[in-house]
N, C-alpha and C. Protein backbone atom coordinates (compact mmCIF):
# COMPACT_ATOMS: atom_id res chain seq x y z
N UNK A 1 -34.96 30.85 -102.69
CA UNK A 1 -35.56 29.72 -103.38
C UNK A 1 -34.74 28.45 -103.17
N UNK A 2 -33.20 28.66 -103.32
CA UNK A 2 -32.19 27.73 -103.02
C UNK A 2 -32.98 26.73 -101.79
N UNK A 3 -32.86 27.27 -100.72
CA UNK A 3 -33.20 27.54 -99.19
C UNK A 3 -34.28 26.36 -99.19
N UNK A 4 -35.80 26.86 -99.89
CA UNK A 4 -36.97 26.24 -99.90
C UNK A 4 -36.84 24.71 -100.47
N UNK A 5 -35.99 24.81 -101.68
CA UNK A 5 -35.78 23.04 -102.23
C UNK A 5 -34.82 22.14 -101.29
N UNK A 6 -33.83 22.70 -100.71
CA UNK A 6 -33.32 22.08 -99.76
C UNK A 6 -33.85 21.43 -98.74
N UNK A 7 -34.50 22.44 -97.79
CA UNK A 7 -35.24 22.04 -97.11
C UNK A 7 -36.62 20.76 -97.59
N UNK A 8 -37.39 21.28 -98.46
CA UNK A 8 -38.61 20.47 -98.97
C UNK A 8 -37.66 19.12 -99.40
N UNK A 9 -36.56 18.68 -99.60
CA UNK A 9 -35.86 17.73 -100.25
C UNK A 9 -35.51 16.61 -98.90
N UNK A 10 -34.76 17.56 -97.83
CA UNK A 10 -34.59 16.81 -96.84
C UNK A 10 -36.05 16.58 -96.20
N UNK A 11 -37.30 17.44 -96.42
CA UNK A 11 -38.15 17.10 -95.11
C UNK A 11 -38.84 15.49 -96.35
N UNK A 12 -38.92 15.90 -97.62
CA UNK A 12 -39.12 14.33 -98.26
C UNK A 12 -39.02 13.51 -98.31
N UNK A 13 -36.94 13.53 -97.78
CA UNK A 13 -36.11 12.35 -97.96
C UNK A 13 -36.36 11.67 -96.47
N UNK A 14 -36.22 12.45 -95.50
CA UNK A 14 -36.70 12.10 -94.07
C UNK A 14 -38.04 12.10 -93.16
N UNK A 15 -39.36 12.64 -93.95
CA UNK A 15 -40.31 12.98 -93.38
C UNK A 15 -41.24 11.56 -93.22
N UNK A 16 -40.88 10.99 -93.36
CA UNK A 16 -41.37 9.19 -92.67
C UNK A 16 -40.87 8.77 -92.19
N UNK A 17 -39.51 8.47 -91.78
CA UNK A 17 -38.88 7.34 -90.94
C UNK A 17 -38.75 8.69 -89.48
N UNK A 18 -38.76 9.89 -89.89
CA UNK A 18 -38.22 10.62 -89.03
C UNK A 18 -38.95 10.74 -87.24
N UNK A 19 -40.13 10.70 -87.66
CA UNK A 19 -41.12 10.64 -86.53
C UNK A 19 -40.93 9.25 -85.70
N UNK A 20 -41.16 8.58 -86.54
CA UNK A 20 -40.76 7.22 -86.12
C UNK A 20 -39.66 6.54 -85.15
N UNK A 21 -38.27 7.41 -86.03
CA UNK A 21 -36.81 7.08 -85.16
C UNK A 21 -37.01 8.23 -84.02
N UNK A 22 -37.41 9.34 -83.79
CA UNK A 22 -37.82 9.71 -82.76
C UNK A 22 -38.96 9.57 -81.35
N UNK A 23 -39.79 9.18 -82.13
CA UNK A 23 -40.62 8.09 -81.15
C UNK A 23 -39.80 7.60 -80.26
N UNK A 24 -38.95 6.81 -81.20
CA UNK A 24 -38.16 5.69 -80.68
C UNK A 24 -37.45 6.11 -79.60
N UNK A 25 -36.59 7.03 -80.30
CA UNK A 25 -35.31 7.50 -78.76
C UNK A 25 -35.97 8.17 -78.39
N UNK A 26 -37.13 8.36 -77.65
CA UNK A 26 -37.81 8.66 -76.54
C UNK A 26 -38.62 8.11 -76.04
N UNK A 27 -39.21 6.44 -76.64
CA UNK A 27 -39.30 5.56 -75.51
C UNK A 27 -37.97 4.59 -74.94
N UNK A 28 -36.99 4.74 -76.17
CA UNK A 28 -35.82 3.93 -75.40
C UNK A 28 -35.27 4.89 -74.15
N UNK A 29 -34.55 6.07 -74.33
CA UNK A 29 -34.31 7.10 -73.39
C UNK A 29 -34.86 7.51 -72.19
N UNK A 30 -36.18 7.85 -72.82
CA UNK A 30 -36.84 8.45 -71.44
C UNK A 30 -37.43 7.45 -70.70
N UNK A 31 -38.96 7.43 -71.22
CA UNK A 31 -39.91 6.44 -71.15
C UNK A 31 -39.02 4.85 -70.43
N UNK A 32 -38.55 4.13 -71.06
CA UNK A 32 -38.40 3.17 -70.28
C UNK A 32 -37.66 3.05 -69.21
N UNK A 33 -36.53 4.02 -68.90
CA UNK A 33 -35.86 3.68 -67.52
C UNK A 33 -36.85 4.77 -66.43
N UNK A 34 -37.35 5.50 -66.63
CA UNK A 34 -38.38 5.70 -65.85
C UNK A 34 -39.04 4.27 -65.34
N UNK A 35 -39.87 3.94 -66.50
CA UNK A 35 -40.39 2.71 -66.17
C UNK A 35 -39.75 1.59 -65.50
N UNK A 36 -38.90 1.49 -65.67
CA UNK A 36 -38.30 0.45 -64.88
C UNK A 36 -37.90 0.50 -64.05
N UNK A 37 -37.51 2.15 -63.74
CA UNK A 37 -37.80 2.79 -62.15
C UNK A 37 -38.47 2.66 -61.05
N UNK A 38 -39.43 1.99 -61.60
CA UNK A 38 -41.00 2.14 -60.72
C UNK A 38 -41.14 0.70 -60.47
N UNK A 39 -40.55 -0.27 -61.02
CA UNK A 39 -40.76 -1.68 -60.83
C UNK A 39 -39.87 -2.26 -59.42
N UNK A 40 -40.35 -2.72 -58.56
CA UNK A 40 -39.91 -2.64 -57.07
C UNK A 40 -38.21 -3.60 -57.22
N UNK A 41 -38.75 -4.90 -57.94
CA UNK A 41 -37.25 -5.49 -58.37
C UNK A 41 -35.94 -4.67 -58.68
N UNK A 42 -36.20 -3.72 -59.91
CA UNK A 42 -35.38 -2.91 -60.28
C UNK A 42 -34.73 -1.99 -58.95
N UNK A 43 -35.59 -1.51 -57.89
CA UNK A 43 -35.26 -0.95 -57.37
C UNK A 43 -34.66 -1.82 -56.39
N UNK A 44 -34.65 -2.71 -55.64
CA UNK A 44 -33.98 -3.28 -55.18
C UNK A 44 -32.32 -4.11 -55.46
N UNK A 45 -32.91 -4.42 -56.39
CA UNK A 45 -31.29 -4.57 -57.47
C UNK A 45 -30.15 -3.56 -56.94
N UNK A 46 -31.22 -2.10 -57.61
CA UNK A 46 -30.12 -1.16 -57.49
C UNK A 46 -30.08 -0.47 -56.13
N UNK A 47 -30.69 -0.79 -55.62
CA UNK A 47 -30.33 -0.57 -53.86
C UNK A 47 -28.98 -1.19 -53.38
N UNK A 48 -28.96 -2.58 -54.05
CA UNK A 48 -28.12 -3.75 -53.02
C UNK A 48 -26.62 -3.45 -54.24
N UNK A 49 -26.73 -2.94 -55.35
CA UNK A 49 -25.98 -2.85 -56.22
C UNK A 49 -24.78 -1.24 -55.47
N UNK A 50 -25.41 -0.57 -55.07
CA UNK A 50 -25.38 0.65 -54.59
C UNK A 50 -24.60 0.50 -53.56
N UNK A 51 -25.24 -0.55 -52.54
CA UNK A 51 -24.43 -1.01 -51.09
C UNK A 51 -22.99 -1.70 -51.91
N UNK A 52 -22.97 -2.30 -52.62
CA UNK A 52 -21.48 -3.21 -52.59
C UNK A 52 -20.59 -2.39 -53.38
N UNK A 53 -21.01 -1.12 -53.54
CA UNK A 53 -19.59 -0.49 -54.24
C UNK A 53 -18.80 -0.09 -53.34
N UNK A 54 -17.12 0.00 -53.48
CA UNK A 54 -16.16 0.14 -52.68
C UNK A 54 -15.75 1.50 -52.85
N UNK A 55 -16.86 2.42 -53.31
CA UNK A 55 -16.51 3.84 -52.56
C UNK A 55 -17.99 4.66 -52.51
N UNK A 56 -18.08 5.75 -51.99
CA UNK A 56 -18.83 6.69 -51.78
C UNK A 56 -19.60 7.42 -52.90
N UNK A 57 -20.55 7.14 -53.53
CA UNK A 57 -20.88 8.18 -54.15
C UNK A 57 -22.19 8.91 -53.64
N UNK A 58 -22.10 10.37 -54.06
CA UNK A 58 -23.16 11.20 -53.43
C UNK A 58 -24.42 10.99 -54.02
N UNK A 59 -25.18 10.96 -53.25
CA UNK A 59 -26.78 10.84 -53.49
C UNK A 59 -27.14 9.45 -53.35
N UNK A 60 -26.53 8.99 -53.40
CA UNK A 60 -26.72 7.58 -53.01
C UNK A 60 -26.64 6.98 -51.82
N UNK A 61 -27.30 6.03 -50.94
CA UNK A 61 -27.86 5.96 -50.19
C UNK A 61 -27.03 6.91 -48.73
């Protein structure tokens, strides 16, 4: 019974903003650098950003 009010207390205290702040960090996270992935600028940026570093990293160009 302990168990059940706990829970029902937190899903009360959090069960509105909660969906919400998760939404969130998963269009800030995922969703938008994908997106901005796909935008040709971005990718060029980080093409020429890629060329001027002064060492090697793998996967990159």
């Amino acid at each position: 019974m302990a168990e059940g009010k706990d829970q029902k207390g937190f899903l009360k205290k959090f069960g509105k903003w909660a969906p919400i702040v998760g939404g969130a960090w998963i269009v800030l996270n995922i969703v938008l650098p994908l997106a901005l992935l796909r935008v040709p600028a971005v990718q060029s940026f980080l093409v020429s950003v890629g060329d001027k570093l002064p060492f090697h990293v793998p996967g990159i160009g």
